[in-house]
N, C-alpha and C. Protein backbone atom coordinates (compact mmCIF):
# COMPACT_ATOMS: atom_id res chain seq x y z
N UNK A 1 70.91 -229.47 14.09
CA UNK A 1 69.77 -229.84 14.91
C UNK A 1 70.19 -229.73 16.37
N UNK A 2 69.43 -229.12 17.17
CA UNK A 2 70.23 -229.06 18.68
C UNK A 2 69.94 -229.99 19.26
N UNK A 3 69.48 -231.01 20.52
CA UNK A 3 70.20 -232.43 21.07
C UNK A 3 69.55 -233.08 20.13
N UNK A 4 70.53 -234.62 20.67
CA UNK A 4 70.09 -235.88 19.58
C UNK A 4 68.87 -236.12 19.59
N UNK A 5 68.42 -235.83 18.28
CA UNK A 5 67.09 -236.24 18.89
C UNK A 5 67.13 -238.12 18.14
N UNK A 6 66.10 -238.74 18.48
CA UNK A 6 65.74 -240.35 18.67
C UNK A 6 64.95 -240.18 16.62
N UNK A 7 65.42 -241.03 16.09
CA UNK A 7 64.78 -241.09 14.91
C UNK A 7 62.80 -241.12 14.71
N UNK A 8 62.27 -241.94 16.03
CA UNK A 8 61.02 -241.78 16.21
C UNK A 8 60.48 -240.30 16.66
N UNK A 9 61.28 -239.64 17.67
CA UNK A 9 61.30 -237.98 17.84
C UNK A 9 61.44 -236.85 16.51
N UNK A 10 61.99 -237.86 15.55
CA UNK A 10 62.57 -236.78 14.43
C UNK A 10 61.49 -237.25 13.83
N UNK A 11 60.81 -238.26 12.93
CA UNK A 11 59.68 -238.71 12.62
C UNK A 11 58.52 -237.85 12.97
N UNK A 12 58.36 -238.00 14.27
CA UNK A 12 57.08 -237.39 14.91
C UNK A 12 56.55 -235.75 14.38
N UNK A 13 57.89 -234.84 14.83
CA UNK A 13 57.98 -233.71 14.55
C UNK A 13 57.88 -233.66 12.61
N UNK A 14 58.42 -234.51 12.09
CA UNK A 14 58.21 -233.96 10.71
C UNK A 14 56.78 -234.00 10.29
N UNK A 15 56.32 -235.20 10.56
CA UNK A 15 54.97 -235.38 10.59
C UNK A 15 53.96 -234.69 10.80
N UNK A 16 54.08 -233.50 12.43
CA UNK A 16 53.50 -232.27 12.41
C UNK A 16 53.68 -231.44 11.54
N UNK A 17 54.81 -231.07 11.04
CA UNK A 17 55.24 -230.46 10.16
C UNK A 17 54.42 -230.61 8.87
N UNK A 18 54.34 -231.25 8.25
CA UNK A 18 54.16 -232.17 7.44
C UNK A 18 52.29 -231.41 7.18
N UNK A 19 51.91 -231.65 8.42
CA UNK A 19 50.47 -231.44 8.23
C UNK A 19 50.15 -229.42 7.92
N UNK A 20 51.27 -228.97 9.05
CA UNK A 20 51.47 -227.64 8.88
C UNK A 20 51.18 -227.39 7.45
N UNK A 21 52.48 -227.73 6.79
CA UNK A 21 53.20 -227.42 5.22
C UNK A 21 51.44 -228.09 4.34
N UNK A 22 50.81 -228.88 4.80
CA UNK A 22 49.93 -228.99 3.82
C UNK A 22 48.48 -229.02 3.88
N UNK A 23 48.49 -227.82 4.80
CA UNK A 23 47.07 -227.29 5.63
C UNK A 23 46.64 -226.52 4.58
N UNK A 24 45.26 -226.60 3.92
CA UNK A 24 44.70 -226.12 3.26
C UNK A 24 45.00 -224.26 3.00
N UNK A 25 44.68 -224.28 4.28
CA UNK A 25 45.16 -222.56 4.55
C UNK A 25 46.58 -222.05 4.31
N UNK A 26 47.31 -222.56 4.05
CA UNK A 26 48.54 -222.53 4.30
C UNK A 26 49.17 -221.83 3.69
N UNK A 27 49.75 -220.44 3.71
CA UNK A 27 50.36 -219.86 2.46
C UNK A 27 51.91 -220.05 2.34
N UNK A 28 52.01 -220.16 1.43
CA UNK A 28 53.29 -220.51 0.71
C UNK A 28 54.83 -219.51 1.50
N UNK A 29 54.51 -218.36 1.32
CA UNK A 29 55.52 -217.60 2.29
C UNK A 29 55.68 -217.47 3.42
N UNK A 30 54.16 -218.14 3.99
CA UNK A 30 54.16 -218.56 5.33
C UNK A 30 54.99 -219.62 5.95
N UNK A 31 55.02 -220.85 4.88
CA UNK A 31 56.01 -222.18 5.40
C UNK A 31 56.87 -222.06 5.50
N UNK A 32 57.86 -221.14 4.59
CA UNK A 32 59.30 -221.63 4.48
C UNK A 32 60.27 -221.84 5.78
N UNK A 33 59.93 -221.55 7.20
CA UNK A 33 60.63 -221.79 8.02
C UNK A 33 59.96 -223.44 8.39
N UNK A 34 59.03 -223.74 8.56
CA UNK A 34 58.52 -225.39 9.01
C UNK A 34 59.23 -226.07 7.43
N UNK A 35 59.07 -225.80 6.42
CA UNK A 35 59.94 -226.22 5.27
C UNK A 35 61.34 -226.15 5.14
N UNK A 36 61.79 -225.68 5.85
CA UNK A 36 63.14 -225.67 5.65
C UNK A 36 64.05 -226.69 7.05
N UNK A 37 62.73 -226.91 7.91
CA UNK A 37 63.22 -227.51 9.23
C UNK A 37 62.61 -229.08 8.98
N UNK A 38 62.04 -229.23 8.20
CA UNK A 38 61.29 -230.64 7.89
C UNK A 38 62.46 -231.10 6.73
N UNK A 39 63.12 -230.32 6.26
CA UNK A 39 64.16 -230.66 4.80
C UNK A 39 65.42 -231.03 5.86
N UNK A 40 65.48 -230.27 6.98
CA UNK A 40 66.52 -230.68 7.97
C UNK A 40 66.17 -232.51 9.00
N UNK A 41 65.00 -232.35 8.74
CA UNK A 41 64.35 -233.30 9.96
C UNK A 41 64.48 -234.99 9.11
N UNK A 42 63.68 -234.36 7.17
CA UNK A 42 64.12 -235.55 6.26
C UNK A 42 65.22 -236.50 6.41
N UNK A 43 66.60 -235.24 6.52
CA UNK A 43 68.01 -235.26 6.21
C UNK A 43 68.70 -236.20 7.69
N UNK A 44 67.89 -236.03 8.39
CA UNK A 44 68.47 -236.95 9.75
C UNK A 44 67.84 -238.25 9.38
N UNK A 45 66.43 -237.99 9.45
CA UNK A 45 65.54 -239.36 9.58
C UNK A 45 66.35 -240.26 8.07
N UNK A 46 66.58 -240.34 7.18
CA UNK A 46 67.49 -241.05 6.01
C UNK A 46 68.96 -240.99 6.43
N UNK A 47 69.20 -240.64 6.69
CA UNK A 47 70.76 -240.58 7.65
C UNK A 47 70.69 -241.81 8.70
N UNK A 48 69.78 -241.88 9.53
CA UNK A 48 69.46 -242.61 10.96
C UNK A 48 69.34 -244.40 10.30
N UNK A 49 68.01 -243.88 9.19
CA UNK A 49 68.04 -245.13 8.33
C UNK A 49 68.73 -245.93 7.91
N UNK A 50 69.56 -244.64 6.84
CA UNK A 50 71.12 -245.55 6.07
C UNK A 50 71.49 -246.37 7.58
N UNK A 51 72.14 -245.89 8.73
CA UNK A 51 72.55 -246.17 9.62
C UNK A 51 72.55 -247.62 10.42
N UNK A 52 71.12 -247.54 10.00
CA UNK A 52 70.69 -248.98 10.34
C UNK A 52 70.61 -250.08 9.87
N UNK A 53 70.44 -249.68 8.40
CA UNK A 53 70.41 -250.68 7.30
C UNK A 53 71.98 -251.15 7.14
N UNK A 54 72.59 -250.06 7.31
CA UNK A 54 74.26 -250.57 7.39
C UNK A 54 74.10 -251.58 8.49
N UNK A 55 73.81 -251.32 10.24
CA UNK A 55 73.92 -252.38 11.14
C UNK A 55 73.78 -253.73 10.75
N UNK A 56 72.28 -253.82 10.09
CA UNK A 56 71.56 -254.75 10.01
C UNK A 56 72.02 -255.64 9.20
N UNK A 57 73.10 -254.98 7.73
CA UNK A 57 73.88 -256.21 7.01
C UNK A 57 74.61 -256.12 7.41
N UNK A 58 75.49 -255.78 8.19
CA UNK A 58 76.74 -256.05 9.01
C UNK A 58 76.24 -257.46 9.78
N UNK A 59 75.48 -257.21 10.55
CA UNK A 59 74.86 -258.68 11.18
C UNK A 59 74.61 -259.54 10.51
N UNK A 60 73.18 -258.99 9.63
CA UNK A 60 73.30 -260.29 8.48
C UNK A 60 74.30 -261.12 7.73
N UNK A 61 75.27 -260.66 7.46
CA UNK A 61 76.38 -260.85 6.87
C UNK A 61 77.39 -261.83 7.71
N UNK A 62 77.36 -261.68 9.05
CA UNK A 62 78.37 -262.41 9.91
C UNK A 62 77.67 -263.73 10.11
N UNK A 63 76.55 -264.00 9.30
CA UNK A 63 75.98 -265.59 9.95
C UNK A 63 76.59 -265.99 8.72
C-alpha cells in the first residue's frame, strides 16, 4: 500500500470500492483490479483492528 494510510482512510476507500465491485452494471472482468485492491484494503483494515484489540487488552488487563 503506498503511505500509511489511517484505518478510517482505508475503510472509506474500500467502501467506494465496495459499491464499484457491486454496481449492477458491473462486469466481472471489469473489477478485478478494484477487487484485488479492496482484498489489499480488507487485509490492512483487520490488521489495524487485530492491532487495537491487542492495545485495548493490554490496558484492560493492567487494571
Amino acid at each position: 500500500m503506498e503511505n500509511k494510510l489511517s484505518y478510517e482512510e482505508a475503510l472509506a476507500q474500500l467502501q467506494e470500492l465496495v459499491k464499484v465491485i457491486e454496481a449492477p452494471d458491473a462486469q466481472i472482468a471489469g473489477v478485478e483490479k478494484e477487487l484485488k485492491k479492496a482484498m489489499e484494503l480488507l487485509d490492512f483494515c483487520r490488521k489495524e483492528l487485530d492491532g487495537y484489540e491487542n492495545d485495548f487488552n493490554r490496558i484492560l488487563n493492567k487494571q
